[in-house]
C-alpha atoms as a PDB file:
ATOM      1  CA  UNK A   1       0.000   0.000   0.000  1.00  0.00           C
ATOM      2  CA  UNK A   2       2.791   2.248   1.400  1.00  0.00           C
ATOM      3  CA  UNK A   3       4.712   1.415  -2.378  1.00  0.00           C
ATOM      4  CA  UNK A   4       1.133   2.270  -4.377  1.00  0.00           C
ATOM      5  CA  UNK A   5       0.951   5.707  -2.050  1.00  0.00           C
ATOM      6  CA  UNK A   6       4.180   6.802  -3.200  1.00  0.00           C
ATOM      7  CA  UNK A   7       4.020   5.725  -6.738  1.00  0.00           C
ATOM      8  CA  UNK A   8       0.825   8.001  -7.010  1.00  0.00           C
ATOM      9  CA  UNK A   9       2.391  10.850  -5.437  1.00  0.00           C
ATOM     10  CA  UNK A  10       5.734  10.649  -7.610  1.00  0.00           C
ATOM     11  CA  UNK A  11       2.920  10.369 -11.031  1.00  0.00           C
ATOM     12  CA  UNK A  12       1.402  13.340  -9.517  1.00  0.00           C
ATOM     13  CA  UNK A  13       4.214  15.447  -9.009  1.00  0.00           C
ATOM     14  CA  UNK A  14       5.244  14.844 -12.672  1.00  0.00           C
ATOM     15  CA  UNK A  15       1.952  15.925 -14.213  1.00  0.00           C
ATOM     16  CA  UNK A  16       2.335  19.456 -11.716  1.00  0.00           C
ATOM     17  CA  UNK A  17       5.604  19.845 -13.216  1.00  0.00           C
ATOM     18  CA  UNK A  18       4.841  19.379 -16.844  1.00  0.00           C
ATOM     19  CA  UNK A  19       1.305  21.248 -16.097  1.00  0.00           C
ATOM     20  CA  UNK A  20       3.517  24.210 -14.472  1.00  0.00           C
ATOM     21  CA  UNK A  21       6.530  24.095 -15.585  1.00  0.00           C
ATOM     22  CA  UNK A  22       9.857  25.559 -13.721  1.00  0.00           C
ATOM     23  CA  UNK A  23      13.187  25.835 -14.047  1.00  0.00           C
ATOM     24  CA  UNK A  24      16.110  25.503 -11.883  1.00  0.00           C
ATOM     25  CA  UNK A  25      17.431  29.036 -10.404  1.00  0.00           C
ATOM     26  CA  UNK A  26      21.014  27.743 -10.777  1.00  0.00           C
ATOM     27  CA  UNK A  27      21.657  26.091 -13.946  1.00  0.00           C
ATOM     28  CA  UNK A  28      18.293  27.272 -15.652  1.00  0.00           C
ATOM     29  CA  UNK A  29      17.140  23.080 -16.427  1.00  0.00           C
ATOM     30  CA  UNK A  30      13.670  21.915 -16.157  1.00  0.00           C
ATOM     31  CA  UNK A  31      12.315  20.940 -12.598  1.00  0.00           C
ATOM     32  CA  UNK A  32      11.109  17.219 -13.353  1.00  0.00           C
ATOM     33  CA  UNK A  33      10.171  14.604 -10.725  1.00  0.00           C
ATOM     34  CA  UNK A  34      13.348  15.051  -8.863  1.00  0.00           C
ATOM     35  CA  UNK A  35      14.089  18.412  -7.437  1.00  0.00           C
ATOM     36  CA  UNK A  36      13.521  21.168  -5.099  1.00  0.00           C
ATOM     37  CA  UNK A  37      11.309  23.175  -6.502  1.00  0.00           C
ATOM     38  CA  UNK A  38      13.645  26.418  -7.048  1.00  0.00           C
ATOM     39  CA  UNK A  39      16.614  24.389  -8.461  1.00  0.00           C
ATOM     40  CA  UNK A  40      17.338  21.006  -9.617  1.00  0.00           C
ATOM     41  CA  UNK A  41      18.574  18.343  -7.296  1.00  0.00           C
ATOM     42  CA  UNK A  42      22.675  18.609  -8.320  1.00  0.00           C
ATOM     43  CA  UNK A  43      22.415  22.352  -7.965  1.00  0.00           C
ATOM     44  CA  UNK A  44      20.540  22.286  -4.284  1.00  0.00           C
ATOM     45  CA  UNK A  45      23.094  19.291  -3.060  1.00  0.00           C
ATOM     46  CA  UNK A  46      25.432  21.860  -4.219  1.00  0.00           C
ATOM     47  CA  UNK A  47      25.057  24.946  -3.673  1.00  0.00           C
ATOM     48  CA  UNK A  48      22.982  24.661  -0.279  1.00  0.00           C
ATOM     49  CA  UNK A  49      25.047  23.018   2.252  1.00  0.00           C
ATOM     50  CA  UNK A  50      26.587  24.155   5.866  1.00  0.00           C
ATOM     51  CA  UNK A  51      28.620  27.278   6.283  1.00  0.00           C
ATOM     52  CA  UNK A  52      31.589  26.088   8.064  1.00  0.00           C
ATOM     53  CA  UNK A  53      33.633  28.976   8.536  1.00  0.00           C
ATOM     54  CA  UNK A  54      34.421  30.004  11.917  1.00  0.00           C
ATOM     55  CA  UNK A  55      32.467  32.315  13.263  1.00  0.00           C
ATOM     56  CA  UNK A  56      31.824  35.694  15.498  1.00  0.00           C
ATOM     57  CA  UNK A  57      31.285  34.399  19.741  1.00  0.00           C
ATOM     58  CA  UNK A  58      29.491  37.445  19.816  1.00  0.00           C
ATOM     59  CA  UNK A  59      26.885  38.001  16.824  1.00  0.00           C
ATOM     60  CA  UNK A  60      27.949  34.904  14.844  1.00  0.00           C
ATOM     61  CA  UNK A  61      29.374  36.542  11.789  1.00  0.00           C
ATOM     62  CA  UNK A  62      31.377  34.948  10.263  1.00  0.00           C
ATOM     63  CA  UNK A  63      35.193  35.863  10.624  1.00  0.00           C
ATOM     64  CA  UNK A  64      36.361  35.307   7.339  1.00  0.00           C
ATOM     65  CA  UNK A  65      34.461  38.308   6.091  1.00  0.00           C
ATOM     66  CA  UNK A  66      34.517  40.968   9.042  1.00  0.00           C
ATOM     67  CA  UNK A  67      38.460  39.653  11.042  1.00  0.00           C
ATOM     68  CA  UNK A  68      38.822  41.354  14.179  1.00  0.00           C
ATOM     69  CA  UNK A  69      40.125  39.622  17.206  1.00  0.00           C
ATOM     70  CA  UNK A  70      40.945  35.628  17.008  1.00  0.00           C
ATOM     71  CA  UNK A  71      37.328  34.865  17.849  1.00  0.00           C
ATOM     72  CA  UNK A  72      35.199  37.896  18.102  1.00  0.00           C
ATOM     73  CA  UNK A  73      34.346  40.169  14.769  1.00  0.00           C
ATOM     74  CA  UNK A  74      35.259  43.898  13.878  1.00  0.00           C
ATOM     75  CA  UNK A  75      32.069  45.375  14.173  1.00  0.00           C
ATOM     76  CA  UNK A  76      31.807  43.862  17.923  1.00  0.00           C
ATOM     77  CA  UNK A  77      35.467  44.730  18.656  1.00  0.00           C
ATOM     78  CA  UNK A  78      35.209  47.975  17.618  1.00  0.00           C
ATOM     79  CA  UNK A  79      31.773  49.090  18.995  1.00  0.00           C
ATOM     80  CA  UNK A  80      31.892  46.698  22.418  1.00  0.00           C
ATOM     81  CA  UNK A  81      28.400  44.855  21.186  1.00  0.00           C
ATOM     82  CA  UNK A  82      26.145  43.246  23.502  1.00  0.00           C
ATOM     83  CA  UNK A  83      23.158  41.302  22.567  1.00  0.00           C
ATOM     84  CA  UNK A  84      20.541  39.294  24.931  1.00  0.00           C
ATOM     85  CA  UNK A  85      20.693  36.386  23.001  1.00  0.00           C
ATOM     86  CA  UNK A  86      23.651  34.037  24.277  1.00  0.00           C
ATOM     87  CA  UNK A  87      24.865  32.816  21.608  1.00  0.00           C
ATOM     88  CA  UNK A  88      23.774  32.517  17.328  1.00  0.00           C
ATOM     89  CA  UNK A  89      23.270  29.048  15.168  1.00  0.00           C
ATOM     90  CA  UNK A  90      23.013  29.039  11.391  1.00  0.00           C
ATOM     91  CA  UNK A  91      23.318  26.717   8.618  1.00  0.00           C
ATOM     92  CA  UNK A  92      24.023  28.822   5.767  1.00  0.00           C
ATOM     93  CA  UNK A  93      25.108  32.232   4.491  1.00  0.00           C
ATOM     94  CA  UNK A  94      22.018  34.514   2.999  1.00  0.00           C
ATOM     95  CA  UNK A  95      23.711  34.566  -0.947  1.00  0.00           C
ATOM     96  CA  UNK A  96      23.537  32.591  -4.080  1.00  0.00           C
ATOM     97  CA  UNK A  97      20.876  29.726  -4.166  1.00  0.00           C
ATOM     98  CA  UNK A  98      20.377  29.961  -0.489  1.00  0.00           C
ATOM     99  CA  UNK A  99      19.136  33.434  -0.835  1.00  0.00           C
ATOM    100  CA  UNK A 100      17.087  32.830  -3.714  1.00  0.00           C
ATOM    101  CA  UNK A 101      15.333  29.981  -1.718  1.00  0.00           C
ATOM    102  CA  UNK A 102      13.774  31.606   0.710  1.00  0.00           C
ATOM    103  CA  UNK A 103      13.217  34.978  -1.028  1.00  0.00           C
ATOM    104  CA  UNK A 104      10.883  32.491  -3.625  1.00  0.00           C
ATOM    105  CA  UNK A 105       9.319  30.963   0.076  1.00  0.00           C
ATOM    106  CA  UNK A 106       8.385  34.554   1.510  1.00  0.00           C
ATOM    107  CA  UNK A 107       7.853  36.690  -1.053  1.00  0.00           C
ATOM    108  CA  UNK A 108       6.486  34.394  -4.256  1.00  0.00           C
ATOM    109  CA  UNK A 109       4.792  32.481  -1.368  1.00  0.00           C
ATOM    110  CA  UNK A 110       6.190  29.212  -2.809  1.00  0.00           C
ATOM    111  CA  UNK A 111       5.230  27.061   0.039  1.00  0.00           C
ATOM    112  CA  UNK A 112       7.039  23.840  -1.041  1.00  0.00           C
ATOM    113  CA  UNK A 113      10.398  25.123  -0.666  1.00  0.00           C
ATOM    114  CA  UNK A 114       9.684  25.220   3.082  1.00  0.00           C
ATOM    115  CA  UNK A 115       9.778  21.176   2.699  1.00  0.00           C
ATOM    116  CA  UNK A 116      13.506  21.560   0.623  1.00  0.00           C
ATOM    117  CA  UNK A 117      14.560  23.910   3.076  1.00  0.00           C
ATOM    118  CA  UNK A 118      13.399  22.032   6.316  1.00  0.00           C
ATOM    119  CA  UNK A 119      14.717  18.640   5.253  1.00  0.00           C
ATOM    120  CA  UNK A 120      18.118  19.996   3.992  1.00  0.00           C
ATOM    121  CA  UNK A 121      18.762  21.698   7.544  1.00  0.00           C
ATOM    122  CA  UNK A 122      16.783  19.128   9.964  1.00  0.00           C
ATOM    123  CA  UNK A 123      20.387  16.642  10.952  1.00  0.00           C
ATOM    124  CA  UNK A 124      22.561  20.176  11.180  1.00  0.00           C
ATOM    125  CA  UNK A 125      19.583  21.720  13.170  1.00  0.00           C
ATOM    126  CA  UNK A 126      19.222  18.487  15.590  1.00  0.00           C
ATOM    127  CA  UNK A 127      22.637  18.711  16.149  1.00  0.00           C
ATOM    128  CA  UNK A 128      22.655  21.820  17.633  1.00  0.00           C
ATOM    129  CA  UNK A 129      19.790  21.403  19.452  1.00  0.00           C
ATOM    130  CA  UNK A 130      21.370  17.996  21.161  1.00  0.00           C
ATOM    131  CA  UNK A 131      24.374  20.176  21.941  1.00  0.00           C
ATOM    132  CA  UNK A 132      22.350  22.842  23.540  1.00  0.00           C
ATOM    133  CA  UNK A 133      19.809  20.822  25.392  1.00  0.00           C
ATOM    134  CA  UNK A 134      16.862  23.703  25.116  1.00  0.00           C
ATOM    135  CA  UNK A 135      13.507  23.187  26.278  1.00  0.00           C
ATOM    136  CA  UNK A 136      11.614  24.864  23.916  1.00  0.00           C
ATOM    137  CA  UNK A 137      12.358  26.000  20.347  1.00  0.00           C
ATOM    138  CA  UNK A 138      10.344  28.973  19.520  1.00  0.00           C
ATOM    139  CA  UNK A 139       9.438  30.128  15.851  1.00  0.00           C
ATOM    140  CA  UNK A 140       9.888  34.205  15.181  1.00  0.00           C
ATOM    141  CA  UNK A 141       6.099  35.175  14.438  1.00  0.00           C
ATOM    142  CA  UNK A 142       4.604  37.045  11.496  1.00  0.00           C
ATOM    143  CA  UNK A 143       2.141  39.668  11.877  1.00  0.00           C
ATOM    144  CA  UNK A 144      -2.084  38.872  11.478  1.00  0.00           C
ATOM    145  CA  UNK A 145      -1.398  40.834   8.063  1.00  0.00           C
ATOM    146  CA  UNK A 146       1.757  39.027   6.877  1.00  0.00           C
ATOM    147  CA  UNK A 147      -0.156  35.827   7.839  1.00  0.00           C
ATOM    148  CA  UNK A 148      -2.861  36.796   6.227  1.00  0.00           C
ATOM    149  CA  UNK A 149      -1.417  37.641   2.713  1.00  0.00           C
ATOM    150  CA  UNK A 150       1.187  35.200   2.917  1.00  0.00           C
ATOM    151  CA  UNK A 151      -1.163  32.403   4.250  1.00  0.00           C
ATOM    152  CA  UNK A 152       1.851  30.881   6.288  1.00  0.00           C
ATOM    153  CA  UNK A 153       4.308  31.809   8.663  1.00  0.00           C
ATOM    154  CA  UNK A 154       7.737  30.862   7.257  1.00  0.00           C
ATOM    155  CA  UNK A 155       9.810  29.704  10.015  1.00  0.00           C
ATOM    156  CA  UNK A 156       7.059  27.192  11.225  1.00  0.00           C
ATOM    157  CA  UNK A 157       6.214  25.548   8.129  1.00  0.00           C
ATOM    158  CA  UNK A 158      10.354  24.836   7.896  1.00  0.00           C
ATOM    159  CA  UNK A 159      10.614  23.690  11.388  1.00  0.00           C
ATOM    160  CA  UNK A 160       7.016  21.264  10.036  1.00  0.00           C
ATOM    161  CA  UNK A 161       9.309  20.068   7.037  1.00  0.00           C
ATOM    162  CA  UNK A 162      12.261  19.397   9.126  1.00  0.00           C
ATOM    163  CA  UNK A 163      10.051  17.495  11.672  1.00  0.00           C
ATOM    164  CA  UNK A 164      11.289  19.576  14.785  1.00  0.00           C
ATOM    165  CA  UNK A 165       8.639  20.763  17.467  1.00  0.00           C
ATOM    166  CA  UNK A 166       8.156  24.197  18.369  1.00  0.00           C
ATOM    167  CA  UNK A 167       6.026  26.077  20.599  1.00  0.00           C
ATOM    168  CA  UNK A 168       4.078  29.308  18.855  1.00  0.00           C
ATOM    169  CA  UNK A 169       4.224  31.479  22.119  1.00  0.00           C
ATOM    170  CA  UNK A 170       5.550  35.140  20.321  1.00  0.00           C
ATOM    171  CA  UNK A 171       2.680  36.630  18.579  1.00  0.00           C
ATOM    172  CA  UNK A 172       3.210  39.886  16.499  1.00  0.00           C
ATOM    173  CA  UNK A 173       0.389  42.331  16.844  1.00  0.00           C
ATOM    174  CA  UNK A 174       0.889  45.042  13.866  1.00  0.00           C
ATOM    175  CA  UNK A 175       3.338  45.528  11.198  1.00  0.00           C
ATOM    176  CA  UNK A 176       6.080  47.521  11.722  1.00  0.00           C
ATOM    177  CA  UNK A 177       8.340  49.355   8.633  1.00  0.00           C
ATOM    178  CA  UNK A 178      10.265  47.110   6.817  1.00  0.00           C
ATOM    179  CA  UNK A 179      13.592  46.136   7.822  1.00  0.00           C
ATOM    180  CA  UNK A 180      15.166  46.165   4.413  1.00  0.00           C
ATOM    181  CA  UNK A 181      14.846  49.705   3.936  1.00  0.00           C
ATOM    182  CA  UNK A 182      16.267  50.840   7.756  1.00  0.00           C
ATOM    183  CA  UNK A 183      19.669  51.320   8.847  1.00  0.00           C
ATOM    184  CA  UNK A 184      21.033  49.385  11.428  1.00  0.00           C
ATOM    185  CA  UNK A 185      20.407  51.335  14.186  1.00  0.00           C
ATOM    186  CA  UNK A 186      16.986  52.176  13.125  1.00  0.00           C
ATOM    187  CA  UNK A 187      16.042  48.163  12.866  1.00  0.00           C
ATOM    188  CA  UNK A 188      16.806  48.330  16.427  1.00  0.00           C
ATOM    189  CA  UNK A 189      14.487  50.951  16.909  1.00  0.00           C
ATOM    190  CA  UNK A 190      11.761  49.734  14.371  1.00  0.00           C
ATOM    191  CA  UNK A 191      11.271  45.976  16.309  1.00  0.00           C
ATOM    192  CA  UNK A 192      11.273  47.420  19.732  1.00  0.00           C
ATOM    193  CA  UNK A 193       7.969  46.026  21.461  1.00  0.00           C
ATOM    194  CA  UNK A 194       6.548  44.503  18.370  1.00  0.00           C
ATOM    195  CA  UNK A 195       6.567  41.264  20.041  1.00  0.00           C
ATOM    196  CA  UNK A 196       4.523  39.979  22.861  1.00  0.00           C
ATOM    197  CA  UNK A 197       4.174  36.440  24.854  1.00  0.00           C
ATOM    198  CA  UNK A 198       0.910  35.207  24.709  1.00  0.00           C
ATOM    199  CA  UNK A 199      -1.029  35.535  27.795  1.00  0.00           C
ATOM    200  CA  UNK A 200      -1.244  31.855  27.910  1.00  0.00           C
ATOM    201  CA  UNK A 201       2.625  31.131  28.023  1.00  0.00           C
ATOM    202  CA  UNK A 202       4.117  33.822  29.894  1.00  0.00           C
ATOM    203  CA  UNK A 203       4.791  31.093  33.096  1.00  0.00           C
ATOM    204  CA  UNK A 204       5.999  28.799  30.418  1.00  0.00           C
ATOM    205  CA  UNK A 205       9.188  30.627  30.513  1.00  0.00           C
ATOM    206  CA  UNK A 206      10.312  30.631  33.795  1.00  0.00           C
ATOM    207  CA  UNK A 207      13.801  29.226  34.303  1.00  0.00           C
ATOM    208  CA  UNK A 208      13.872  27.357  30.818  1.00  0.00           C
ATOM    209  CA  UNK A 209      16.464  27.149  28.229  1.00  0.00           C
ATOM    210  CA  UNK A 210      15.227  28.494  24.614  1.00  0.00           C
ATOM    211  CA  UNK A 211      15.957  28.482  21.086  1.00  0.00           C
ATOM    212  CA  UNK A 212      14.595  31.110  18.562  1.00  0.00           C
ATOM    213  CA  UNK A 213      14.051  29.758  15.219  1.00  0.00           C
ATOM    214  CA  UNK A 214      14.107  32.528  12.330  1.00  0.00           C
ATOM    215  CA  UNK A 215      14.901  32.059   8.612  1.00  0.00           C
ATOM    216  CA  UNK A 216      17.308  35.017   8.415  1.00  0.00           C
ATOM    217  CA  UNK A 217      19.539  36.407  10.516  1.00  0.00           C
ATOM    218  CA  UNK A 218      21.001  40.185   9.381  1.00  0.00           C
ATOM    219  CA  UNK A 219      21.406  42.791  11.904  1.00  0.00           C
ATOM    220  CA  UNK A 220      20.220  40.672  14.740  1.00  0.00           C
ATOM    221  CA  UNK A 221      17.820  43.332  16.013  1.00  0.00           C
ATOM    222  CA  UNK A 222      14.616  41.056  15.745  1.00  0.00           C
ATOM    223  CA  UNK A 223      16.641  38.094  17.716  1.00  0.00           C
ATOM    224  CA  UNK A 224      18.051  40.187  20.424  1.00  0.00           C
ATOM    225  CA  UNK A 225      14.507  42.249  20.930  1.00  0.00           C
ATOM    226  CA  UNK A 226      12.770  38.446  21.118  1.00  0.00           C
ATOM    227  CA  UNK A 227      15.949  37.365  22.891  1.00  0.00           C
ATOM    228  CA  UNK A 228      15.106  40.477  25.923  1.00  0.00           C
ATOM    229  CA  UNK A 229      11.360  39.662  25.763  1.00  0.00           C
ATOM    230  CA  UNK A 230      11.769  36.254  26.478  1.00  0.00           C
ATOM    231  CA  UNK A 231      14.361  36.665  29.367  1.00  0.00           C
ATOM    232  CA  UNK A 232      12.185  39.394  30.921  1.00  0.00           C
ATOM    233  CA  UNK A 233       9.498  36.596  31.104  1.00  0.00           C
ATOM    234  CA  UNK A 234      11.877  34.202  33.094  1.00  0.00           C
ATOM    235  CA  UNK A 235      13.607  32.469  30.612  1.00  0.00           C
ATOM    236  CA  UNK A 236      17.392  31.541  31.686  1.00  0.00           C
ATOM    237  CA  UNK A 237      19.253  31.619  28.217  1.00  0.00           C
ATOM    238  CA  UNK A 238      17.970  32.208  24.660  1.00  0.00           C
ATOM    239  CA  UNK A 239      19.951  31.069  21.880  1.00  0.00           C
ATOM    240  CA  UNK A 240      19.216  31.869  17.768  1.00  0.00           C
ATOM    241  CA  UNK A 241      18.772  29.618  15.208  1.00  0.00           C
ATOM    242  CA  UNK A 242      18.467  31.282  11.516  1.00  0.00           C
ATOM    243  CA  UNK A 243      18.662  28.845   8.298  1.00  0.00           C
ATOM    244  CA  UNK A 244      20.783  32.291   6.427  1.00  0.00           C
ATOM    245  CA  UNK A 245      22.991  34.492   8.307  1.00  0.00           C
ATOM    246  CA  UNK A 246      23.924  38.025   6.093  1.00  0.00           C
ATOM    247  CA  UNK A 247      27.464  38.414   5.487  1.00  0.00           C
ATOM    248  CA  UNK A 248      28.377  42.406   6.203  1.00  0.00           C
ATOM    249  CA  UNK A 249      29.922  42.295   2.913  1.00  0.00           C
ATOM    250  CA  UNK A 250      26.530  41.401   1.370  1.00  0.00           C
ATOM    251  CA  UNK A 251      24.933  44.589   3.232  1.00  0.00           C
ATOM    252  CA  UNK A 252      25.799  48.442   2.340  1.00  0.00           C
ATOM    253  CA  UNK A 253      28.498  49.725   4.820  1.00  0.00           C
ATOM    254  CA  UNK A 254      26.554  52.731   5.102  1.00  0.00           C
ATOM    255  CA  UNK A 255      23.555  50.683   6.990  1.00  0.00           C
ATOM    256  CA  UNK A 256      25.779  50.447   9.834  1.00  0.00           C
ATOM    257  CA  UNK A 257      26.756  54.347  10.750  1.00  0.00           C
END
């Protein structure tokens, strides 16, 4: 039965694809039975795999692009940064097919390419979390009118794909400016009490160990304003999880004055 199932599904994904056709972002081929749904299956196994660089103790960035001290970067050498997150997790960089990925998941609302993304970072994402030990993993919310014209909240439909629980506690009640078009002081600014705890969670908190789970990690405003809320609420450490984190290189030096 389990055999007939699949053989059904795998006919029916090859009539979507020749009924709506797409090519890979990569290598421009034709998406056919096998693939991700933004790029073929070579150019995914490729292209979107684990940054292993080492990286900033304090924000996570990695070294190789921003060198300061041995193990902490420029930016938070030179300017003494502090965040309220403890410490930051990611798979990959935010550039090339990575980028593309979950631009074509947020902002063509291509909901299938939360499955590609959640199974490709599920073992590196497990890992952490068996090295961490958290209690609860918490997904960054969208607002009611993100959700609404999205349909979906992107970080939880990865953390579905990659089969990892999470507990929707954060809720986001409006919409502020978008953080594309601020500075990085003024994301700071632009997040700050967006987010709330549910009324029904806030003793959920008290003395555990949590990870936030966000799909891209940039200036680290959003984390470290989540990261304050939740250890206001009695939470004992807060860690970050992102599937992209932004190179500075990748971001207009300007953004940071």
């Amino acid at each position: 039965m389990k055999s007939l199932r699949g053989s059904l599904k795998s006919l029916s994904n090859a009539l979507l694809d020749l009924l709506y056709p797409n090519f890979c972002g990569v290598c421009g081929s034709f998406l056919f039975k096998d693939h991700y749904f933004v790029a073929c299956k070579e150019c995914w196994e490729e292209k979107f795999t684990p940054y292993s660089g080492r990286k900033c103790s304090v924000c996570g960035h990695p070294l190789e692009f921003l060198p300061g001290a041995p193990s902490i970067c420029r930016r938070c050498l030179e300017k003494k940064r502090t965040f309220n997150f403890d410490s930051v997790f990611y798979f990959t960089l935010y550039r090339g097919l990575p980028e593309f990925a979950v631009k074509e998941l947020k902002f063509s609302r291509l909901k299938p390419v939360a499955q590609a993304i959640g199974e490709t970072i599920s073992g590196h994402l497990l890992e952490v979390l068996s090295q961490l030990g958290v209690d609860l993993i918490v997904p960054v919310p969208v607002s009611r009118e993100t959700l609404r014209e999205r349909g979906f909240n992107q970080t939880e439909e990865i953390l579905k794909r990659a089969g990892i629980p999470y507990v929707s506690l954060l809720e986001k009640p409006f919409t502020p400016e978008k953080q594309s078009t601020l500075s990085f002081k003024e994301r700071s600014e632009n997040v700050r009490g967006v987010f709330r705890v549910k009324s029904e969670f806030k003793l959920e908190l008290l003395g555990k160990s949590v990870l936030i789970f966000d799909d891209v990690f940039t200036t680290g405003a959003t984390a470290d304003e989540i990261a304050g809320l939740l250890k206001r609420h009695g939470a004992r450490e807060v860690f970050v999880y992102t599937v992209c984190y932004t190179p500075f290189n990748s971001l207009s030096e300007k953004r940071d004055e």
